[in-house]
N, C-alpha and C. Protein backbone atom coordinates (compact mmCIF):
# COMPACT_ATOMS: atom_id res chain seq x y z
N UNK A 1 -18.91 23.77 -23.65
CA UNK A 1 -18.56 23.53 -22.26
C UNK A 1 -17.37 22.58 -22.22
N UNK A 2 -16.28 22.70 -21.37
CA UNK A 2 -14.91 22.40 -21.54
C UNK A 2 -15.07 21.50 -20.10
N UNK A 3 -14.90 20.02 -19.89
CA UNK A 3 -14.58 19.39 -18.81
C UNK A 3 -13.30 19.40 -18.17
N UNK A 4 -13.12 19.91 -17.00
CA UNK A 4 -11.84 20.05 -16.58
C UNK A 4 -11.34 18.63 -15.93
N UNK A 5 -10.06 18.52 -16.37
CA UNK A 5 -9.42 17.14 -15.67
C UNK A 5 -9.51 16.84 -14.65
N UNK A 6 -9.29 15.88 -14.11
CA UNK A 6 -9.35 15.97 -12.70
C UNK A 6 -7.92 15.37 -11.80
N UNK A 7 -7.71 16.29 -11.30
CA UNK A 7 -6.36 16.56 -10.42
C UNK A 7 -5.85 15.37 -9.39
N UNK A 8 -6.07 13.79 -9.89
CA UNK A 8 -5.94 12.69 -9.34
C UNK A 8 -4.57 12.75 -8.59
N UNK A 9 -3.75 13.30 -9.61
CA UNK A 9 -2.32 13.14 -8.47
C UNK A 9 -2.38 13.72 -6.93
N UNK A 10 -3.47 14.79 -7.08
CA UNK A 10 -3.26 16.08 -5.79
C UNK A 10 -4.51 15.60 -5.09
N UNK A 11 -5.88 14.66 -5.68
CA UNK A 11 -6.93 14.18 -5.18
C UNK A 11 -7.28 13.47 -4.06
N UNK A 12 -6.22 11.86 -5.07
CA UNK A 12 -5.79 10.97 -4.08
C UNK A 12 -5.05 11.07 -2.90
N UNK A 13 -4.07 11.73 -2.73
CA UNK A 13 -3.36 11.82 -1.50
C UNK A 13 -4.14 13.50 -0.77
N UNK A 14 -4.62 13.61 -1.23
CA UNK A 14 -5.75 14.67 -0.77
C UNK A 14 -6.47 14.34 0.56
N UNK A 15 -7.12 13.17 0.07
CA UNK A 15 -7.98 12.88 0.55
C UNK A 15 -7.80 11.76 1.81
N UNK A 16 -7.02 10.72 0.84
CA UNK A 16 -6.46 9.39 1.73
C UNK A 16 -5.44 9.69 2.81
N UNK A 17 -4.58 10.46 2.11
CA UNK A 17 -4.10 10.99 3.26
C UNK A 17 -4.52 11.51 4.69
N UNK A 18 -5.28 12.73 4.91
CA UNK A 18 -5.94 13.39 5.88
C UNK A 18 -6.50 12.22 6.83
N UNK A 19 -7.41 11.69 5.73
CA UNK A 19 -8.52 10.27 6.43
C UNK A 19 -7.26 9.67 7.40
N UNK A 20 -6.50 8.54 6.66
CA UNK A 20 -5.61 8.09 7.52
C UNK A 20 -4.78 8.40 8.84
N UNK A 21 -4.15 9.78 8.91
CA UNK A 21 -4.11 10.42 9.82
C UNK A 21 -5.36 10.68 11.05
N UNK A 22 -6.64 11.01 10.53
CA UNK A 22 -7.73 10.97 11.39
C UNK A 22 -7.89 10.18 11.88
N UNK A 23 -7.59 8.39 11.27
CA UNK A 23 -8.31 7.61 11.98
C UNK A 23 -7.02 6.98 12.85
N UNK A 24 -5.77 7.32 13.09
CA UNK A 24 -4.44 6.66 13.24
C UNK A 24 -4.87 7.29 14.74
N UNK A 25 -5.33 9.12 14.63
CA UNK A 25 -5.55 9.96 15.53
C UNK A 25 -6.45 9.44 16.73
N UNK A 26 -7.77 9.04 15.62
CA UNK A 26 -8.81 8.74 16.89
C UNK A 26 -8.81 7.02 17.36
N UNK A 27 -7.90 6.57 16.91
CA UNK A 27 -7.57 5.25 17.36
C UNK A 27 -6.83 4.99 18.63
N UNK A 28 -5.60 6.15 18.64
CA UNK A 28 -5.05 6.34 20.01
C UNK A 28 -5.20 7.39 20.66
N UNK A 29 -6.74 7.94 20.37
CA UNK A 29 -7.28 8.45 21.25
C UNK A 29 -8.47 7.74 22.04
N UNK A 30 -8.74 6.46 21.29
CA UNK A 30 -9.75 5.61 22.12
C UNK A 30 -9.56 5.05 22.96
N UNK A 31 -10.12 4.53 23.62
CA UNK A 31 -9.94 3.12 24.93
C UNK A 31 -8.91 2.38 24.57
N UNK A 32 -9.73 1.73 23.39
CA UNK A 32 -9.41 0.87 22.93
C UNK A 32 -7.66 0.27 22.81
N UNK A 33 -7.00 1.90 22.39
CA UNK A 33 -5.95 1.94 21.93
C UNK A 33 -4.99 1.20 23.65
N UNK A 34 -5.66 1.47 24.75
CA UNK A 34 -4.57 0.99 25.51
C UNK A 34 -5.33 -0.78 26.17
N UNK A 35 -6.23 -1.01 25.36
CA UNK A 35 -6.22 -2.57 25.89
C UNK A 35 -5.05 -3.37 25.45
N UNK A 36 -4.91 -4.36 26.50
CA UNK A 36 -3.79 -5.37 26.50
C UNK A 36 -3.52 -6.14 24.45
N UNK A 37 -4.55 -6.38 24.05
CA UNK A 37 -4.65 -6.70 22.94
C UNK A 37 -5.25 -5.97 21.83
N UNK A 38 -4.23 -5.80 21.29
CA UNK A 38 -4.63 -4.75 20.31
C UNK A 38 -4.98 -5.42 18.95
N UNK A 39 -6.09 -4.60 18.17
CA UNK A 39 -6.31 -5.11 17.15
C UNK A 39 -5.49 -5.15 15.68
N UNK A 40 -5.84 -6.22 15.18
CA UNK A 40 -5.01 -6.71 14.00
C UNK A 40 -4.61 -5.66 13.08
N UNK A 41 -4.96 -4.19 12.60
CA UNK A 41 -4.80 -3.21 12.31
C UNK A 41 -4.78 -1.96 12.81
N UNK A 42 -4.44 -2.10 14.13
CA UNK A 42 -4.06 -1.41 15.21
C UNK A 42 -3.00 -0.21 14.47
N UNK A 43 -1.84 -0.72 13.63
CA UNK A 43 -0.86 0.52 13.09
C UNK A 43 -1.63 1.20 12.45
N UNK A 44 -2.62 0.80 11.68
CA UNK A 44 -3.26 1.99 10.20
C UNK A 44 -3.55 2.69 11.25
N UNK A 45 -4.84 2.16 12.21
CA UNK A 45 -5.62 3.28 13.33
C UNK A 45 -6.96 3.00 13.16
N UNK A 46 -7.61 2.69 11.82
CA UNK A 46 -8.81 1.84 11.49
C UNK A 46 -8.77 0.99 10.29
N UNK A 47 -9.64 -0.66 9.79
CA UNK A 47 -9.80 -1.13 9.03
C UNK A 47 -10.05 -0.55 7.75
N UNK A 48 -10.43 0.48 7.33
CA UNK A 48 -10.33 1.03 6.43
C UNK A 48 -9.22 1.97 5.80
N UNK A 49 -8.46 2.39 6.69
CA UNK A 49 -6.97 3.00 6.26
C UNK A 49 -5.99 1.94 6.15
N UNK A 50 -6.43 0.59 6.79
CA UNK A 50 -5.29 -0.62 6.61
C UNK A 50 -5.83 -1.15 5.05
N UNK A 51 -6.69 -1.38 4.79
CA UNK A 51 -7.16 -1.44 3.49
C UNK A 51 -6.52 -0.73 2.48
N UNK A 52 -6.87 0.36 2.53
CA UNK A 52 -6.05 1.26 1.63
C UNK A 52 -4.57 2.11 1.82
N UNK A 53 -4.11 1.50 2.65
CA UNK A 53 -2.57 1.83 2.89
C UNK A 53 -1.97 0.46 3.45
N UNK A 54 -1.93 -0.55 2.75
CA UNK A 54 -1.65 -1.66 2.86
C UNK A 54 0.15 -1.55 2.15
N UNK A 55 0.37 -1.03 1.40
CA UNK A 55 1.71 -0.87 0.23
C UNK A 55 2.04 -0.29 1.42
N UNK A 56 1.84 1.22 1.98
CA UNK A 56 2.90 1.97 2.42
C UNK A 56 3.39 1.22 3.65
N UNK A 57 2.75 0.46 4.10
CA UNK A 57 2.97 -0.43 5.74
C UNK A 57 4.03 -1.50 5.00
N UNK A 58 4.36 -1.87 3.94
CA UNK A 58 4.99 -2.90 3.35
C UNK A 58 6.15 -1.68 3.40
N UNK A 59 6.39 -0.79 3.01
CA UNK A 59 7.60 -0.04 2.13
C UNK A 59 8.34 0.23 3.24
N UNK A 60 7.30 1.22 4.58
CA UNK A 60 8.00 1.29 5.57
C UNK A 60 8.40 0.60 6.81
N UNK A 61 8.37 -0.53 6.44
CA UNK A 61 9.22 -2.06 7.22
C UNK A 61 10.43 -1.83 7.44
N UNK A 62 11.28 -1.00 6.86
CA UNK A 62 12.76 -0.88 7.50
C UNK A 62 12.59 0.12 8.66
N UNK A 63 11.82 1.00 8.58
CA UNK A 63 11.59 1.47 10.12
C UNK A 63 11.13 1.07 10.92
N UNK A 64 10.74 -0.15 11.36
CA UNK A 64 9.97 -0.80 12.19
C UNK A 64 10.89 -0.82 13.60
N UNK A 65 12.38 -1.03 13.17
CA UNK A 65 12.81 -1.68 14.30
C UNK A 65 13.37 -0.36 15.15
N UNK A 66 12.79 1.05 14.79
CA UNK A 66 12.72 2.13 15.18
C UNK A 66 11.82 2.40 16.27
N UNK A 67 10.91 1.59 16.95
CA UNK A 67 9.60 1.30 17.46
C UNK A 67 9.85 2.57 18.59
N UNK A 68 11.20 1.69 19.37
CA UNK A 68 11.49 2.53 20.90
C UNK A 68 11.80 4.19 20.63
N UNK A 69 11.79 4.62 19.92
CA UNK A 69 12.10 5.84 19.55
C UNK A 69 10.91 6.90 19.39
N UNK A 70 10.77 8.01 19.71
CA UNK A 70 9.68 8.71 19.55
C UNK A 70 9.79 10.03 20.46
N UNK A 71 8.38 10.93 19.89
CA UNK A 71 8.28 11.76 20.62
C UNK A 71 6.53 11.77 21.06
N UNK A 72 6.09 12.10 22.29
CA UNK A 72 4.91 12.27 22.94
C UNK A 72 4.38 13.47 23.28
N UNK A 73 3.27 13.18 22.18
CA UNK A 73 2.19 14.65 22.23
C UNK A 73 0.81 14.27 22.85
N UNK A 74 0.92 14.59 24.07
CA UNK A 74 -0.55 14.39 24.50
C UNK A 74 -0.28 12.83 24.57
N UNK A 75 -1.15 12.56 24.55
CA UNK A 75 -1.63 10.81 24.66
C UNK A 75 -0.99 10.04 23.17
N UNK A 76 -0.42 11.00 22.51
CA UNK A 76 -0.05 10.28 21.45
C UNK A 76 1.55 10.24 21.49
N UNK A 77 1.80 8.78 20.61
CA UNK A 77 3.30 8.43 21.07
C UNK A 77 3.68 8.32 19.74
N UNK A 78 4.43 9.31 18.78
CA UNK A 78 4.69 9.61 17.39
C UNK A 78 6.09 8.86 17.47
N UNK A 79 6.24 7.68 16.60
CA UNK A 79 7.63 7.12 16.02
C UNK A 79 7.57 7.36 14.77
N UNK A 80 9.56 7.19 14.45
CA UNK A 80 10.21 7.13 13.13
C UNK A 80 8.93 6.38 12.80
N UNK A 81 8.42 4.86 12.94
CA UNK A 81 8.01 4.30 11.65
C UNK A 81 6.39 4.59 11.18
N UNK A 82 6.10 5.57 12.81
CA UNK A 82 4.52 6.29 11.94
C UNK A 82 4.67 7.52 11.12
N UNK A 83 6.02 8.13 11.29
CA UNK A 83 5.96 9.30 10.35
C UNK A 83 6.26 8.24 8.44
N UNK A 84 7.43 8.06 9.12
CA UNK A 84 7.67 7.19 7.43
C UNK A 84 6.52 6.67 7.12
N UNK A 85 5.40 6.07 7.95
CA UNK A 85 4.36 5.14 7.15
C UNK A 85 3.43 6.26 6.86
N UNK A 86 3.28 7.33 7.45
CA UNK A 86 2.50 8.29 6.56
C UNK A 86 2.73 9.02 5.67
N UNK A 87 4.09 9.62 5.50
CA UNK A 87 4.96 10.30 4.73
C UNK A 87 4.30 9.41 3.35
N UNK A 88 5.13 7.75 3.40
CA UNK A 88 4.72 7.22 2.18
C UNK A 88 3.47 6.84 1.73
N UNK A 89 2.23 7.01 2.76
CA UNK A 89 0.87 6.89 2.49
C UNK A 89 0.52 8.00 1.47
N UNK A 90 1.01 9.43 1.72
CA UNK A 90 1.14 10.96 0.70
C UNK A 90 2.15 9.99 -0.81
N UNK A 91 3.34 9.30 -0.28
CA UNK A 91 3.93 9.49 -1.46
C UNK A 91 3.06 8.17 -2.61
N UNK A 92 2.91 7.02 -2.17
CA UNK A 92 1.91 6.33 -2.69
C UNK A 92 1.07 6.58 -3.22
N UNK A 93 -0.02 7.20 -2.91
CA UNK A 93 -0.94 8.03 -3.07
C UNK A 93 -1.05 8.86 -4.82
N UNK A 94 0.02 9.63 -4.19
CA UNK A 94 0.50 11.04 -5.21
C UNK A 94 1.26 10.39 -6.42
N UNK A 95 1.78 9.11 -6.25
CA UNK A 95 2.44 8.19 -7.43
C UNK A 95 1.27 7.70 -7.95
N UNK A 96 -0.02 6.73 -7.54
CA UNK A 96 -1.10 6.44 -8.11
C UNK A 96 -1.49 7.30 -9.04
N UNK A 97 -1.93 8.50 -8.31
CA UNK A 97 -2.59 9.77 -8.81
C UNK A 97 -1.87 10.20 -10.57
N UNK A 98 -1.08 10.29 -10.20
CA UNK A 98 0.35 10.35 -11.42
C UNK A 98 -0.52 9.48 -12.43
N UNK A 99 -0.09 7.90 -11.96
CA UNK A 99 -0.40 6.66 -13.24
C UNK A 99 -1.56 7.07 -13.74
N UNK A 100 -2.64 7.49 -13.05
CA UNK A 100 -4.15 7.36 -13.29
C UNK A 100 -4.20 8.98 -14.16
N UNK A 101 -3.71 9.52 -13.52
CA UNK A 101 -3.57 10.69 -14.45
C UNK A 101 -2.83 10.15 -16.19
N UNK A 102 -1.85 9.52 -16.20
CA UNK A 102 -1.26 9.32 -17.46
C UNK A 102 -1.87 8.51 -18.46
N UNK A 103 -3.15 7.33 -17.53
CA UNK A 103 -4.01 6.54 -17.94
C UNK A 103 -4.77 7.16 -19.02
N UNK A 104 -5.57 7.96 -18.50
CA UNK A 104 -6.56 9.01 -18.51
C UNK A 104 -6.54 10.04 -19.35
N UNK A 105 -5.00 10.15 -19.61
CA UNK A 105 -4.72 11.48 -21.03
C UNK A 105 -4.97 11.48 -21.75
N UNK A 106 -5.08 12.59 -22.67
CA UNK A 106 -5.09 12.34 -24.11
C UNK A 106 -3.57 12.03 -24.51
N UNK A 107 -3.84 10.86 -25.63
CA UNK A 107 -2.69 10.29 -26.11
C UNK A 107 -2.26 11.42 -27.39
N UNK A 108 -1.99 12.11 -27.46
CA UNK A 108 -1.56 13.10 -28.88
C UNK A 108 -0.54 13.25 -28.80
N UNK A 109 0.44 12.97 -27.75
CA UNK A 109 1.66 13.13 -28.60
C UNK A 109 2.42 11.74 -27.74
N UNK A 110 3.05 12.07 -29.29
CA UNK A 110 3.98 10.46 -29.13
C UNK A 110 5.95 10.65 -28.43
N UNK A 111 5.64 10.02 -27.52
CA UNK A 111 7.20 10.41 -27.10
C UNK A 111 8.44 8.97 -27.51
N UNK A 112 9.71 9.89 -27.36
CA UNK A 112 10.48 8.46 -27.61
C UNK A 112 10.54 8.12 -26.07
N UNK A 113 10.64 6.58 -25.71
CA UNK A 113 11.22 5.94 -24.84
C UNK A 113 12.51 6.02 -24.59
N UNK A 114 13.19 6.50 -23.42
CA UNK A 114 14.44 6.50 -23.07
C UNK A 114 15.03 4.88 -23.11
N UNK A 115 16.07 4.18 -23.17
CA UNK A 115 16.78 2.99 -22.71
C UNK A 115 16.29 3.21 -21.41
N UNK A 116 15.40 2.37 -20.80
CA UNK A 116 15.49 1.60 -19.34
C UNK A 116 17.41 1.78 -18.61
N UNK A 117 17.44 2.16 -17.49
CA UNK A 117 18.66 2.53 -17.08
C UNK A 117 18.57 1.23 -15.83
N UNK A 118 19.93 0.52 -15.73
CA UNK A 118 20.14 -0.76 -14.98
C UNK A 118 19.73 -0.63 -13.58
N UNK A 119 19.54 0.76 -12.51
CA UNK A 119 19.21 0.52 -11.77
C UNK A 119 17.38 0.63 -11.62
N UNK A 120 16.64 1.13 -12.81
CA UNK A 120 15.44 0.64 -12.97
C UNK A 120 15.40 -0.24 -13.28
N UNK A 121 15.57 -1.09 -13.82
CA UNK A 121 15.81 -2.75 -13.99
C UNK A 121 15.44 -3.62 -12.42
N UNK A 122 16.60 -2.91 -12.20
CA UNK A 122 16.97 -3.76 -10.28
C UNK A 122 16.13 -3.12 -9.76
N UNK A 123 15.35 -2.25 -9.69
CA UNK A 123 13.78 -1.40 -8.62
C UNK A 123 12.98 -2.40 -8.97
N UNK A 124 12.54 -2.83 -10.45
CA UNK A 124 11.50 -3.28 -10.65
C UNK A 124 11.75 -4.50 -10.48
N UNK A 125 12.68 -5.07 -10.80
CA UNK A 125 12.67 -6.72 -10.09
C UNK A 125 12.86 -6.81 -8.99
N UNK A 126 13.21 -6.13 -8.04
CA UNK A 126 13.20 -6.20 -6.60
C UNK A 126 11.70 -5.79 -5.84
N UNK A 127 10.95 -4.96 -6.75
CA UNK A 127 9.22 -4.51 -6.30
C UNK A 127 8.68 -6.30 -7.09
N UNK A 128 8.79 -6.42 -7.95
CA UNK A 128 8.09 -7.71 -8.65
C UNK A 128 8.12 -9.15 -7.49
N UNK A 129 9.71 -9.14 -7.07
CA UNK A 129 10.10 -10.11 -6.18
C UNK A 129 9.31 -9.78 -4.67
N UNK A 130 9.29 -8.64 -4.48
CA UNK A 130 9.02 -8.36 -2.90
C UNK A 130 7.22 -8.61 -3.08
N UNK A 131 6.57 -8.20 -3.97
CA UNK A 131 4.80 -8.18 -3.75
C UNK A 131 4.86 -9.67 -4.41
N UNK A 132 5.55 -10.59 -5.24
CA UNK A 132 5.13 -11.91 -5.40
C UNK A 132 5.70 -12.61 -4.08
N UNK A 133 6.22 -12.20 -3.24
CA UNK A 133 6.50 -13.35 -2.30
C UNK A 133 5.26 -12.88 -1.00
N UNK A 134 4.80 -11.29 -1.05
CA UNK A 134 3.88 -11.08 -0.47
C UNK A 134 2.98 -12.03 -1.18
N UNK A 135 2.44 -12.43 -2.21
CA UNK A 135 1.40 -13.22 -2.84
C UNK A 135 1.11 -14.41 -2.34
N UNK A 136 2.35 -14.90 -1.93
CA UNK A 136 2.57 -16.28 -2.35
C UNK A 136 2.00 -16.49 -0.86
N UNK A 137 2.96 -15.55 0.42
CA UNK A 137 2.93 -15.45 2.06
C UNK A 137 1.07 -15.52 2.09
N UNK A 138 0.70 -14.42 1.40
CA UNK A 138 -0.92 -13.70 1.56
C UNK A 138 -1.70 -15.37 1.19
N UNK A 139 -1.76 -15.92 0.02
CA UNK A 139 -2.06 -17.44 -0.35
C UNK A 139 -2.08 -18.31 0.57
N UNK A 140 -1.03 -18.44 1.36
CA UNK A 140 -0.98 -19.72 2.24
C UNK A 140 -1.60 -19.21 3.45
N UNK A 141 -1.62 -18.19 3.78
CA UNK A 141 -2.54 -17.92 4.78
C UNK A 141 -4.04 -17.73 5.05
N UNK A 142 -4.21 -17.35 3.68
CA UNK A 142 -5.89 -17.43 3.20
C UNK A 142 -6.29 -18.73 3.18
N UNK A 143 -5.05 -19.76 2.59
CA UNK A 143 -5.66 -21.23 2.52
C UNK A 143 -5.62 -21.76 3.45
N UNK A 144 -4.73 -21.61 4.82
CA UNK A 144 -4.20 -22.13 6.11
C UNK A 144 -5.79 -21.27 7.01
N UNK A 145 -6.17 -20.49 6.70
CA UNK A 145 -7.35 -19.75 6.82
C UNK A 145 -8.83 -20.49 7.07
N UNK A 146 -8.56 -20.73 5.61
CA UNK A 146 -10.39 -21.62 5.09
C UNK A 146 -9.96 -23.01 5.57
N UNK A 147 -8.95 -23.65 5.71
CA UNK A 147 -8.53 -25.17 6.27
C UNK A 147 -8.67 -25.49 7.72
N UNK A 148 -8.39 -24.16 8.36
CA UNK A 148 -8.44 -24.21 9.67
C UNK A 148 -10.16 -24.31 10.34
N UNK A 149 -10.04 -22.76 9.16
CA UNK A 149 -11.93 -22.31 10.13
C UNK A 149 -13.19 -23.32 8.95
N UNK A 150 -12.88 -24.28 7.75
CA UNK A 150 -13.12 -24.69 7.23
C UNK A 150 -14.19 -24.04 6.25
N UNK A 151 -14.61 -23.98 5.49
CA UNK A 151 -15.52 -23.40 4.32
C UNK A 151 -16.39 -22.04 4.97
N UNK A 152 -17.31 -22.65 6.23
CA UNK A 152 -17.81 -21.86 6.92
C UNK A 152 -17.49 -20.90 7.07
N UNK A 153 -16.46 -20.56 7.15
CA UNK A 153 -15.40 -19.04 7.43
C UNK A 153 -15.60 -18.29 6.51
N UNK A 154 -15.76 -18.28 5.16
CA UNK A 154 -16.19 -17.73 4.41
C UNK A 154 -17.39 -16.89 4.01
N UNK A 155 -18.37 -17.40 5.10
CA UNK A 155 -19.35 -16.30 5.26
C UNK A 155 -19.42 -15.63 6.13
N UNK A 156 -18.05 -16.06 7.42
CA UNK A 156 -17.84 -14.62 8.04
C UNK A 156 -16.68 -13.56 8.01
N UNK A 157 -16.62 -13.27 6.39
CA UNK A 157 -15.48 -12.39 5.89
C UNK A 157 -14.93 -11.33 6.15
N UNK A 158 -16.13 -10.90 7.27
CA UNK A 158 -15.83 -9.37 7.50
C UNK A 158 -15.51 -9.14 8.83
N UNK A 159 -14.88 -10.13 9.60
CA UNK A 159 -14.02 -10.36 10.24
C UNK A 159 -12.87 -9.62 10.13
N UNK A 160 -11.96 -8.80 11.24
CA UNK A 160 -10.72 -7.76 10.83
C UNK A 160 -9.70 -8.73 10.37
N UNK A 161 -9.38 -9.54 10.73
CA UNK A 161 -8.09 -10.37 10.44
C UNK A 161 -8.07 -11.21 8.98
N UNK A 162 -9.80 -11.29 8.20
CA UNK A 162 -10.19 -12.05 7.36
C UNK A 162 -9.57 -11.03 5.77
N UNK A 163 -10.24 -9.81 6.62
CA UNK A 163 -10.72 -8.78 5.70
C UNK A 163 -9.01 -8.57 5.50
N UNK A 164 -8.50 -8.20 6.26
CA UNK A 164 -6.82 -7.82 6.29
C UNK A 164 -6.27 -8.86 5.37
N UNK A 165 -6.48 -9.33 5.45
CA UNK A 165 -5.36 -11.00 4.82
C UNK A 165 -5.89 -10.94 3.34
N UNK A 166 -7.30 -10.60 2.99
CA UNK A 166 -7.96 -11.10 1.66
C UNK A 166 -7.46 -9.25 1.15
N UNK A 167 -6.76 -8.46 1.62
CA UNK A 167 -6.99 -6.88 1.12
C UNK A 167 -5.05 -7.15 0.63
N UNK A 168 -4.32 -7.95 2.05
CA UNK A 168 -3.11 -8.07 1.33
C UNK A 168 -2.74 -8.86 0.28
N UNK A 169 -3.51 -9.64 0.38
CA UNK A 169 -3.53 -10.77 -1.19
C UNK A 169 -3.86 -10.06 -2.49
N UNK A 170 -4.86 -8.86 -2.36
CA UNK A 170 -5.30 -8.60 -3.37
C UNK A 170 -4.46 -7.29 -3.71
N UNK A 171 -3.68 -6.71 -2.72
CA UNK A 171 -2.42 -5.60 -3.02
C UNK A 171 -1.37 -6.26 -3.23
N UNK A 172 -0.80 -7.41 -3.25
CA UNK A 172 0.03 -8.13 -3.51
C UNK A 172 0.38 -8.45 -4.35
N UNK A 173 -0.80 -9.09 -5.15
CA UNK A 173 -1.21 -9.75 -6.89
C UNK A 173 -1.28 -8.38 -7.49
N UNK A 174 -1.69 -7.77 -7.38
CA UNK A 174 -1.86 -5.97 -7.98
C UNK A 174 -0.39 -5.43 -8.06
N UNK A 175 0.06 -5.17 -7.49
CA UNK A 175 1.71 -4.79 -7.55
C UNK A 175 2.46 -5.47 -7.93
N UNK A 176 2.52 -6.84 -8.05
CA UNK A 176 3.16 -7.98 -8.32
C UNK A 176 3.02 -8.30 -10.17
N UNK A 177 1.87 -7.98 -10.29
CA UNK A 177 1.47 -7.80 -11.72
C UNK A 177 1.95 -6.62 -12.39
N UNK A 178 1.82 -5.24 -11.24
CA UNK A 178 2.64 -4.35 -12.42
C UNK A 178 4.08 -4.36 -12.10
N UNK A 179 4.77 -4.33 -11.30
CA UNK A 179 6.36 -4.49 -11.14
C UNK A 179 7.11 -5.67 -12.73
N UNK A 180 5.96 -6.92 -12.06
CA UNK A 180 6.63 -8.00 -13.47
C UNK A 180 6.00 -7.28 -14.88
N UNK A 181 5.17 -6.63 -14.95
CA UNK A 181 5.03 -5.94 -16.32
C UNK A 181 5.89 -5.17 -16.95
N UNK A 182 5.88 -3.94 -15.95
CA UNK A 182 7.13 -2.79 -16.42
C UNK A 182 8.50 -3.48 -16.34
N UNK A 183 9.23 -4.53 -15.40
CA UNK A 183 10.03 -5.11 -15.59
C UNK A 183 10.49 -5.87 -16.71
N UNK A 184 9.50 -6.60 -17.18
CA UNK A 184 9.41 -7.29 -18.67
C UNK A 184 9.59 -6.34 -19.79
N UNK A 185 8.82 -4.82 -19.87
CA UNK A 185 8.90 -4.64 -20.67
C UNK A 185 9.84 -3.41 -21.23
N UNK A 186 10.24 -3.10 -20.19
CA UNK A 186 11.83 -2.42 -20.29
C UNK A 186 12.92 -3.20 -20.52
N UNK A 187 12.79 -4.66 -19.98
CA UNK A 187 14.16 -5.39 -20.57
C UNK A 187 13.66 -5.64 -22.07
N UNK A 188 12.55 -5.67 -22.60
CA UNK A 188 12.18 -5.75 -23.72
C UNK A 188 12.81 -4.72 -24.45
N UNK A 189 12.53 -3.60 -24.21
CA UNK A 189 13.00 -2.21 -24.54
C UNK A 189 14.43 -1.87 -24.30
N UNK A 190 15.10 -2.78 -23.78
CA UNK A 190 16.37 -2.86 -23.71
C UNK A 190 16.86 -3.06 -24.40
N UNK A 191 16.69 -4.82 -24.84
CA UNK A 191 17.19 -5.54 -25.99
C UNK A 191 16.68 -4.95 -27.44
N UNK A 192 15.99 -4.34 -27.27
CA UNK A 192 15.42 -4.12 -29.04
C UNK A 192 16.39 -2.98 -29.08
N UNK A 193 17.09 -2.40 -27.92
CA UNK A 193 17.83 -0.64 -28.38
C UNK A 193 19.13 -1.34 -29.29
């Protein structure tokens, strides 16, 4: 009996994808969506798609200031920066899927490493720089957090604004760790060519 791989690149954005869209859907299809104050993860559409599409809401920040722009379907008001933030929720996704797939291989064959090329160099220190200063932002707010609402706050974590802040800290340090990795170790792979 032969275990078949499993199709993580096509899985993940399979799945996360659709979800996200559903809940972006039934978010501004709720009440909710037109009270005066909207909730702290109001763009994903629910706490659980802001959780796990935390990166793509970071990437697509240059569309933000696209806001006034759009087209209206029904009750829904589609902008540049919700297509880009879903577009890259698929492309995120389908890049994970990739790593975890390459994780996961069988190692049998050995390839050469290309020279690292200078503008991968500058991607990865510019991803390393951008999720460590998210780290650093995510830190002082977690600590400006527990200082404010004092220790106590801590056992009410599941709070949207708690949960949000402790999910970007922990996508922050996560990306921040692999950007400075692969960065390190292509200039490594540089100098030894």
């Amino acid at each position: 009996m032969q275990v078949r791989k499993i199709p993580w690149r096509f899985l993940l954005p399979g799945v996360i994808f659709p979800l996200s869209i559903v809940t972006w859907v039934r978010y501004y299809l709720s009440v909710r969506a037109f009270d005066d104050s909207p909730a702290s993860w109001y763009w994903y559409g629910g706490l659980l798609s802001a959780c796990l599409n935390f990166p793509a809401y970071v990437y697509s920040a240059p569309a933000q200031p696209l806001y006034k722009f759009g087209i209206r379907l029904g009750r829904l008001w589609i902008q540049p920066r919700n297509a880009v933030f879903f577009l890259l929720v698929f492309v995120f996704w389908y890049w994970v899927g990739t790593k975890v797939e390459s994780w996961t291989g069988a190692k049998t064959t050995l390839t050469v490493r290309e020279r690292p090329g200078r503008v991968t160099l500058i991607l990865y220190a510019l991803g390393a720089t951008l999720w460590i200063f998210g780290a650093v932002a995510t830190t002082y707010d977690l600590a400006l957090m527990v200082h404010v609402s004092s220790w106590y706050a801590l056992r009410h974590l599941f709070v949207d604004t708690e949960v949000m802040a402790v999910m970007e800290f922990l996508w922050s340090v996560i990306l921040a760790v692999y950007y400075v990795r692969r960065f390190v170790r292509d200039v490594k792979s540089k100098a030894a060519a």
